[in-house]
Protein backbone atom coordinates (compact mmCIF):
# COMPACT_ATOMS: atom_id res chain seq x y z
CA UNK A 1 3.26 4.30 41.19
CA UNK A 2 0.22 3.91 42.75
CA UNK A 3 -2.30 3.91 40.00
CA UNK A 4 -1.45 3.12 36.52
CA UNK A 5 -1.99 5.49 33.62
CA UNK A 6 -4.47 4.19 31.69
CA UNK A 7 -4.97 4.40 27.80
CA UNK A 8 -8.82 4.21 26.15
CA UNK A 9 -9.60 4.79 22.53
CA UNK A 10 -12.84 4.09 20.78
CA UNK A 11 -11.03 2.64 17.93
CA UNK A 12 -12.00 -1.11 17.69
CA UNK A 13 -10.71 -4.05 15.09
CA UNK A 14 -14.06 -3.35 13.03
CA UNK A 15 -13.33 0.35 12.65
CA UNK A 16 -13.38 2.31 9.67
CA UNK A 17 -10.56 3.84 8.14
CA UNK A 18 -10.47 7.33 9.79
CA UNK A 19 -8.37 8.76 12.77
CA UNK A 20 -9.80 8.58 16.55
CA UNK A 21 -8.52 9.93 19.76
CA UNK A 22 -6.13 7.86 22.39
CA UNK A 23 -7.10 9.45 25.68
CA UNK A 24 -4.59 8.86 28.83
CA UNK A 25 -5.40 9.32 32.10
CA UNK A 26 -5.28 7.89 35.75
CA UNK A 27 -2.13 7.77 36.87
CA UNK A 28 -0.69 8.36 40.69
CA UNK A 29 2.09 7.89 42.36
CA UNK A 30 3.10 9.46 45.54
CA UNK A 31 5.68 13.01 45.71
CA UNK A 32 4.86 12.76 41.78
CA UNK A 33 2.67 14.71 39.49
CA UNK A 34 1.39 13.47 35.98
CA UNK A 35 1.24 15.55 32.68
CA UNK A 36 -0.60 13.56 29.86
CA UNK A 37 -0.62 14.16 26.38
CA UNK A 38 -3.78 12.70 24.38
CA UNK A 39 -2.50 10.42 20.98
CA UNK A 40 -3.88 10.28 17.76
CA UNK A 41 -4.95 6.58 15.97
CA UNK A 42 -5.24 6.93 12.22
CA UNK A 43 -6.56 3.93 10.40
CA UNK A 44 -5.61 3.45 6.91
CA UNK A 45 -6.94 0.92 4.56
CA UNK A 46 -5.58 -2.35 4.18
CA UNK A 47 -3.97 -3.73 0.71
CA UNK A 48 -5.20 -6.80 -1.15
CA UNK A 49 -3.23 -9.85 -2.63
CA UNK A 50 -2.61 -9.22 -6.10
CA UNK A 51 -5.35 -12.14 -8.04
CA UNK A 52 -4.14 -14.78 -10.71
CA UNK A 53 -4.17 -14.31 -14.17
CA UNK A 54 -8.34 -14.15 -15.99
CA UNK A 55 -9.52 -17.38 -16.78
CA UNK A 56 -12.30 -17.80 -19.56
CA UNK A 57 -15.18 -18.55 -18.99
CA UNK A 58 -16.48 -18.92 -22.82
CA UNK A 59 -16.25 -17.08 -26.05
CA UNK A 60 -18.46 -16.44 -29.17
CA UNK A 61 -17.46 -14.54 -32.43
CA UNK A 62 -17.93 -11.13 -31.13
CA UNK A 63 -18.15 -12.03 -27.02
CA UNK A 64 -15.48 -12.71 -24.44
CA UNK A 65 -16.74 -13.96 -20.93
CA UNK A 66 -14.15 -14.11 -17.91
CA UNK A 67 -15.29 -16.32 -14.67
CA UNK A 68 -16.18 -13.70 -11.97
CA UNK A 69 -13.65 -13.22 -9.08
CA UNK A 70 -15.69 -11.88 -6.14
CA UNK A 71 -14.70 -8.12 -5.48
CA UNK A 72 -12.89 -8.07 -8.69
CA UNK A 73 -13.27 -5.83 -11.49
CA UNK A 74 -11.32 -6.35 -15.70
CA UNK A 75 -10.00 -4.31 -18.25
CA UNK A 76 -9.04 -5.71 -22.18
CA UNK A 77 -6.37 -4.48 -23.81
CA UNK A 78 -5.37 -1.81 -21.28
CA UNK A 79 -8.41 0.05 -21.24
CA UNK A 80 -10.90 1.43 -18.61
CA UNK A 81 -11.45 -0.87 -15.34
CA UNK A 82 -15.33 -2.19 -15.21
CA UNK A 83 -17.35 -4.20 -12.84
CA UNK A 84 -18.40 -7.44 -15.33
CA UNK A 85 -16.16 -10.02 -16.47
CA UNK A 86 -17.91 -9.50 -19.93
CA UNK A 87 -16.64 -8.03 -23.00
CA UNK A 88 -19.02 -7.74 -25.83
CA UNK A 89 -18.59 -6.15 -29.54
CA UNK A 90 -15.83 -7.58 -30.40
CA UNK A 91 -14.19 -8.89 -33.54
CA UNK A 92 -14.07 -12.44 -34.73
CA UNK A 93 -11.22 -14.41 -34.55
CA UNK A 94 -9.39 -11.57 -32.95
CA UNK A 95 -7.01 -11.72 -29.81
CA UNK A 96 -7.31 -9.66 -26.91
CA UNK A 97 -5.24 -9.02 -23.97
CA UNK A 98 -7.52 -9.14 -20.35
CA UNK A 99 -6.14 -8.30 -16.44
CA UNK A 100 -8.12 -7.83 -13.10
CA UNK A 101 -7.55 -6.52 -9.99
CA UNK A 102 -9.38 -6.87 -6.41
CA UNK A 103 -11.68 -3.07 -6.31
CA UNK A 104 -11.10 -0.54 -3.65
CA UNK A 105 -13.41 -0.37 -0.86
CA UNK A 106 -14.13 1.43 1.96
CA UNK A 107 -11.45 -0.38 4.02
CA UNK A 108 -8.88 -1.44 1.28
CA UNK A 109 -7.31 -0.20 -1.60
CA UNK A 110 -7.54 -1.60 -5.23
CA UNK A 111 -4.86 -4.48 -5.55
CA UNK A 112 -1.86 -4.48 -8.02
CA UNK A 113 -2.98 -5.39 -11.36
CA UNK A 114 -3.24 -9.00 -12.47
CA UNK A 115 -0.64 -10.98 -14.79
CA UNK A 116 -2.13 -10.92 -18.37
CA UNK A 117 -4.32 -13.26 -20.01
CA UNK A 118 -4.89 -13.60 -23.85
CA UNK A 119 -7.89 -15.10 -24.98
CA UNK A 120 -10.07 -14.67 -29.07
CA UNK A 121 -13.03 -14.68 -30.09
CA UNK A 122 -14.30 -17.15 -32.54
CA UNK A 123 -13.60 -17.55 -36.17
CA UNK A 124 -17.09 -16.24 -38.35
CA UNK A 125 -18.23 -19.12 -40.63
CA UNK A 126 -21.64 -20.34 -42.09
CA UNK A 127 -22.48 -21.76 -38.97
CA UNK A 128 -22.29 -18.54 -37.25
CA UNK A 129 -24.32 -16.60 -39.30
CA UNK A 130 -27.02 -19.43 -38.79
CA UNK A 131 -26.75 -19.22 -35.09
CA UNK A 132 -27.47 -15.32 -35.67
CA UNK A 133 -30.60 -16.26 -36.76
CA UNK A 134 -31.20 -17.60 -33.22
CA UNK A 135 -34.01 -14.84 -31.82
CA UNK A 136 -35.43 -14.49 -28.42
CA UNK A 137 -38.77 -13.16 -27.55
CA UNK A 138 -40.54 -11.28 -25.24
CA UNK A 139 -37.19 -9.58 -24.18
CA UNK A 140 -37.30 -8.15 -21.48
CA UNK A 141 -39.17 -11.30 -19.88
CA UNK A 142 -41.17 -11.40 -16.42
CA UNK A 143 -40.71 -14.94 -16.37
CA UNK A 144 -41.60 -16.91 -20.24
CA UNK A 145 -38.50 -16.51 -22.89
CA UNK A 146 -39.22 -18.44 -26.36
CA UNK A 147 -36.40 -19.03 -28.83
CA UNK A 148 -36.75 -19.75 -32.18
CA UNK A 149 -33.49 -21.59 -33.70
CA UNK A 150 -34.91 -22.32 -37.12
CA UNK A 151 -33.86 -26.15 -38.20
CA UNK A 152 -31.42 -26.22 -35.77
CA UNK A 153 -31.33 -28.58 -32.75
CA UNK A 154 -30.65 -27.04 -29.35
CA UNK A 155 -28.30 -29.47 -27.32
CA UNK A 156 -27.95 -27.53 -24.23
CA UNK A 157 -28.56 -24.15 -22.52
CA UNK A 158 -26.59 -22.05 -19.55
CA UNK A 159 -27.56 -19.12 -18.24
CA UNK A 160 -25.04 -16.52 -16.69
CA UNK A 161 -25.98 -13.22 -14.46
CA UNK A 162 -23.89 -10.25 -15.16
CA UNK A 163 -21.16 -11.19 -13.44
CA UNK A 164 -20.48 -14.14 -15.12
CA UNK A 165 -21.48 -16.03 -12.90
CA UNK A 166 -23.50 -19.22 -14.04
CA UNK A 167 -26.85 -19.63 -12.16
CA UNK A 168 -27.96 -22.65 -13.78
CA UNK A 169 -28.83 -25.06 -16.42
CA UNK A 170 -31.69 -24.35 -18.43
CA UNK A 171 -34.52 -26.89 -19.05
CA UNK A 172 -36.77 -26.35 -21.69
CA UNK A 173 -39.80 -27.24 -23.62
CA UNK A 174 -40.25 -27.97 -27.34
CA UNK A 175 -42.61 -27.73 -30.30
CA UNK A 176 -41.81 -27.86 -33.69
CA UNK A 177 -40.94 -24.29 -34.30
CA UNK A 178 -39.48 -22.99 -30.95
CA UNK A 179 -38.41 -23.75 -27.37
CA UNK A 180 -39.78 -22.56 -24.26
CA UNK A 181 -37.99 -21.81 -21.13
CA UNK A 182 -39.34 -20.73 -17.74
CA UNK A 183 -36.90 -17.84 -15.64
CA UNK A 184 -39.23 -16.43 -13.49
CA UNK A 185 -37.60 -17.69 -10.66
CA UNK A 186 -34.48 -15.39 -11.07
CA UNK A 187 -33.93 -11.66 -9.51
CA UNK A 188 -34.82 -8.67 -11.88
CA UNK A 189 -31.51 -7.92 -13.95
CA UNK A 190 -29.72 -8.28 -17.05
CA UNK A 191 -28.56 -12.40 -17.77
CA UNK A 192 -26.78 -13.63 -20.70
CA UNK A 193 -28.40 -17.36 -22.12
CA UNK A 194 -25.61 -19.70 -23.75
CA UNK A 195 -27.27 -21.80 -26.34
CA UNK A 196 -25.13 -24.86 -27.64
CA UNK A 197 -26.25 -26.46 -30.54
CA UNK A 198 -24.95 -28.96 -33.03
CA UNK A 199 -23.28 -26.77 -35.59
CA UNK A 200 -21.74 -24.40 -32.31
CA UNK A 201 -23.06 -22.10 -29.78
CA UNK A 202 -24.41 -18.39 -29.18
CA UNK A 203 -24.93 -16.42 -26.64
CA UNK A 204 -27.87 -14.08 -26.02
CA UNK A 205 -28.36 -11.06 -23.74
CA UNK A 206 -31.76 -11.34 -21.45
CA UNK A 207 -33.38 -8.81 -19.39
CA UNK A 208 -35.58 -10.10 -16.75
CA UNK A 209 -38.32 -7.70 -15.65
């Protein structure tokens, strides 16, 4: 052979999943003659590794928060897949069942499901139904939140974007009747506030304008 058949595609390792034309062409030899037949290169998406077990992240009387797996989405107790590791509503001192998976994309598929994880919610007690009393205001918030806890003493506060993730540890100012706490450096979106205090903690949705 003279010339070598070559093969070109426009397929590359950054692709998306599709199917693309192998073109071949070029070759010569002499007292020979060359038929070519074009291929076709079909990309299909990849599969994930199935993720560990949900871990907690924390847990009130009526909330369940998972720690975020990036790309991962959760169902409790068998039900409907969603995006956020958190699980709100729910019953006091109640056990639930939680998996997760890795989502499908544009270039993978979903991954098997997780191994189970069983996690409660708190017991409800007096303490609880103080820490109910625990209100937030102006929410939504551009920036200034103000919580009024009452007599009780707040020992530390966490906040946690909707993923679960936690962006920081709040500091705060007091007075005698409420404490004031400064977010406007966070992106718009929804945020959940853990507030431990001495009798137990609560957690809080927020909505930052």
């Amino acid at each position: 052979m003279t010339t070598q058949s070559t093969a070109t595609c426009t397929a590359t390792q950054t692709s998306n999943v599709g199917t693309y034309l192998i073109i071949v062409s070029d070759g010569e030899a002499t007292n020979y003659s060359f038929t070519y037949q074009n291929g076709i290169l079909t990309i299909t998406k990849a599969t994930q590794p199935t993720p560990d077990a949900p871990t907690l992240s924390f847990s009130t009387t009526t909330s369940i928060i998972l720690n975020a797996v990036s790309g991962g989405e959760y169902n409790i107790n068998g039900g409907e897949w969603q995006s956020l590791p958190i699980f709100e509503g729910l019953t006091p001192n109640t056990s639930y069942s939680f998996k997760q998976r890795m989502i499908e994309s544009e270039t993978h598929l979903s991954s098997l499901e997780s191994p189970t994880a069983q996690f409660s919610t708190q017991p409800l007690g007096i303490e609880e139904n103080l820490l109910g009393n625990i209100t937030l205001y102006p929410n939504p918030t551009s920036g200034e939140l103000k919580i009024v806890c009452g007599d009780l003493r707040i020992e530390k506060m966490e906040i946690f974007d909707a993923f679960g993730s936690n962006v920081g540890i709040i500091r705060s100012e007091n007075s005698e009747s409420e404490t004031l706490i400064i977010i406007s450096h966070l992106p718009v979106g929804v945020y959940f506030l853990k507030i431990n205090t001495e009798i137990g903690q609560v957690v809080k949705k927020v909505l930052k304008e």
